[in-house]
C-alpha atoms as a PDB file:
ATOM      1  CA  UNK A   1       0.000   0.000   0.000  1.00  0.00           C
ATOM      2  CA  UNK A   2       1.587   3.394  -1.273  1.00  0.00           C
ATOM      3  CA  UNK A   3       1.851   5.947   1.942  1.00  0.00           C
ATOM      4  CA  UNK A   4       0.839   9.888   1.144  1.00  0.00           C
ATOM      5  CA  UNK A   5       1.291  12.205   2.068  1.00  0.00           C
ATOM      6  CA  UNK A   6      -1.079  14.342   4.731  1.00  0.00           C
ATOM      7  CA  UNK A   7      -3.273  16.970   2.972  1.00  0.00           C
ATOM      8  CA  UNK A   8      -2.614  16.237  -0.639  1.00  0.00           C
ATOM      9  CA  UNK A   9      -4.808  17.257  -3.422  1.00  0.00           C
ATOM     10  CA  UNK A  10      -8.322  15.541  -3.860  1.00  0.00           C
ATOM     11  CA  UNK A  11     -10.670  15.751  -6.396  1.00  0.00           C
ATOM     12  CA  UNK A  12     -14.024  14.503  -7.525  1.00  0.00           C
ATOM     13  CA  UNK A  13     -13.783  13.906 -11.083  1.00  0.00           C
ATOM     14  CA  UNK A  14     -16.773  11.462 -11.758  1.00  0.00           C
ATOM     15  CA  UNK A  15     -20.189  10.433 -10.211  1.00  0.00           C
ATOM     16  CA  UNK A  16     -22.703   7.758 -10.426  1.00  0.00           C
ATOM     17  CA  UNK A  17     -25.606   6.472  -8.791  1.00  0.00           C
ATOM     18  CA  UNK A  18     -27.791   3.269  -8.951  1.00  0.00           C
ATOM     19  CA  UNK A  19     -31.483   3.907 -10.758  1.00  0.00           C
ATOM     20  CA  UNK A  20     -33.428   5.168  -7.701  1.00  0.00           C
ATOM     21  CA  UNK A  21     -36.322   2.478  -6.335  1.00  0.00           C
ATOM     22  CA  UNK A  22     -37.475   2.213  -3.201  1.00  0.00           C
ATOM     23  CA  UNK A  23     -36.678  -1.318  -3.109  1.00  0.00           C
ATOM     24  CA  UNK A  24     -34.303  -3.806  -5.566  1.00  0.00           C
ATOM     25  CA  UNK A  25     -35.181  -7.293  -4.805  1.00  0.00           C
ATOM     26  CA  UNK A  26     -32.202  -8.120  -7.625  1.00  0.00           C
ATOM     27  CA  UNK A  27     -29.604  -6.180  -6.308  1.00  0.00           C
ATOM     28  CA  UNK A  28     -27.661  -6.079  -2.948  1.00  0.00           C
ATOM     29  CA  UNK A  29     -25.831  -3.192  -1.735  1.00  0.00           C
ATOM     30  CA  UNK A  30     -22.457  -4.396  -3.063  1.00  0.00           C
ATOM     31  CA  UNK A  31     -23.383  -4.603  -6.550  1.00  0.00           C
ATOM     32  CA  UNK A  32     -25.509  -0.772  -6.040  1.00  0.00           C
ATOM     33  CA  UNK A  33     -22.206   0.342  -5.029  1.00  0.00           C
ATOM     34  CA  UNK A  34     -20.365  -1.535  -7.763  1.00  0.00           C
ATOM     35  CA  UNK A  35     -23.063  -0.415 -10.550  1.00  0.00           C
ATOM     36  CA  UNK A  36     -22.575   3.201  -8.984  1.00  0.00           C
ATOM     37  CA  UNK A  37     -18.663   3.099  -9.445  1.00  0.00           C
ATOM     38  CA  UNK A  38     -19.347   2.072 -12.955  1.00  0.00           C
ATOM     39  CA  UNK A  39     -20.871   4.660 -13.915  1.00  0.00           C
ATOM     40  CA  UNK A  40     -18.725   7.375 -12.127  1.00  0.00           C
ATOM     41  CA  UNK A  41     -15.764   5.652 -13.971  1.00  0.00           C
ATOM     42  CA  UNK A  42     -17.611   5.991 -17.272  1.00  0.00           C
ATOM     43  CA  UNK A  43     -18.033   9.557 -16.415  1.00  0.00           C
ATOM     44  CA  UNK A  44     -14.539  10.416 -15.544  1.00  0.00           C
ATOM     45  CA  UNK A  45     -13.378   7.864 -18.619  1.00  0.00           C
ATOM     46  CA  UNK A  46     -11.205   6.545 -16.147  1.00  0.00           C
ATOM     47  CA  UNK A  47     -10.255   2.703 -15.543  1.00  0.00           C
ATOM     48  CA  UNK A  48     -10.108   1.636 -11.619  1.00  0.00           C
ATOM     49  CA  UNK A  49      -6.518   1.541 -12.593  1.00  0.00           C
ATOM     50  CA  UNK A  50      -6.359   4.817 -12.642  1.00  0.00           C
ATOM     51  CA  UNK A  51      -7.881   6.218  -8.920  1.00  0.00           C
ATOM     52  CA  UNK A  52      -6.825   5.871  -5.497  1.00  0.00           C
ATOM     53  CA  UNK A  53     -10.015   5.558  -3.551  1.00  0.00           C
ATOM     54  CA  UNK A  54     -13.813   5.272  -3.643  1.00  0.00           C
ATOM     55  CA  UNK A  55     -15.799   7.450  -1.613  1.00  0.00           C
ATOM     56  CA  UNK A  56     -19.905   6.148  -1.155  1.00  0.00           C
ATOM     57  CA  UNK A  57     -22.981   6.993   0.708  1.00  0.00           C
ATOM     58  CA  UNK A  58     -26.001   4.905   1.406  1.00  0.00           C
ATOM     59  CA  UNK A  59     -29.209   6.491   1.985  1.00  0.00           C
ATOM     60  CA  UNK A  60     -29.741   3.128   4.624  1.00  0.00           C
ATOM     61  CA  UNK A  61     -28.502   4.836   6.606  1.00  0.00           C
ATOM     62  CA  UNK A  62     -30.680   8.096   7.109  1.00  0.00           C
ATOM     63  CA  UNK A  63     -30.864  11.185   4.810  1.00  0.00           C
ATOM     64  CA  UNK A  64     -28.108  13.428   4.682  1.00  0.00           C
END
């Protein structure tokens, strides 16, 4: 695992999100999250090769 340094320069470059339903009988959380990634990589036109980190947030647990 590569150490960095403290306070180094972030940036959001893509974002994605499931299709919104109140409930998906066909889909767990992990493969939400994966189908969200997806699509935030598509956006960016960026390969997981290419980032550092994924950042998510589920609405299970309250609204922000």
């Amino acid at each position: 695992m590569k150490k960095h340094k403290k306070n180094r320069n972030v940036a959001i470059i893509g974002i994605g999100q499931t299709i919104m339903s109140s409930h998906k009988e066909d889909q767990n959380q992990v493969e939400m999250v994966q189908e969200a990634v997806i699509n935030a990589l598509q956006d960016a036109n960026l390969s997981i090769n290419d980032i550092d980190c994924i950042v998510y947030r589920s609405r299970q647990h309250g609204a922000f």
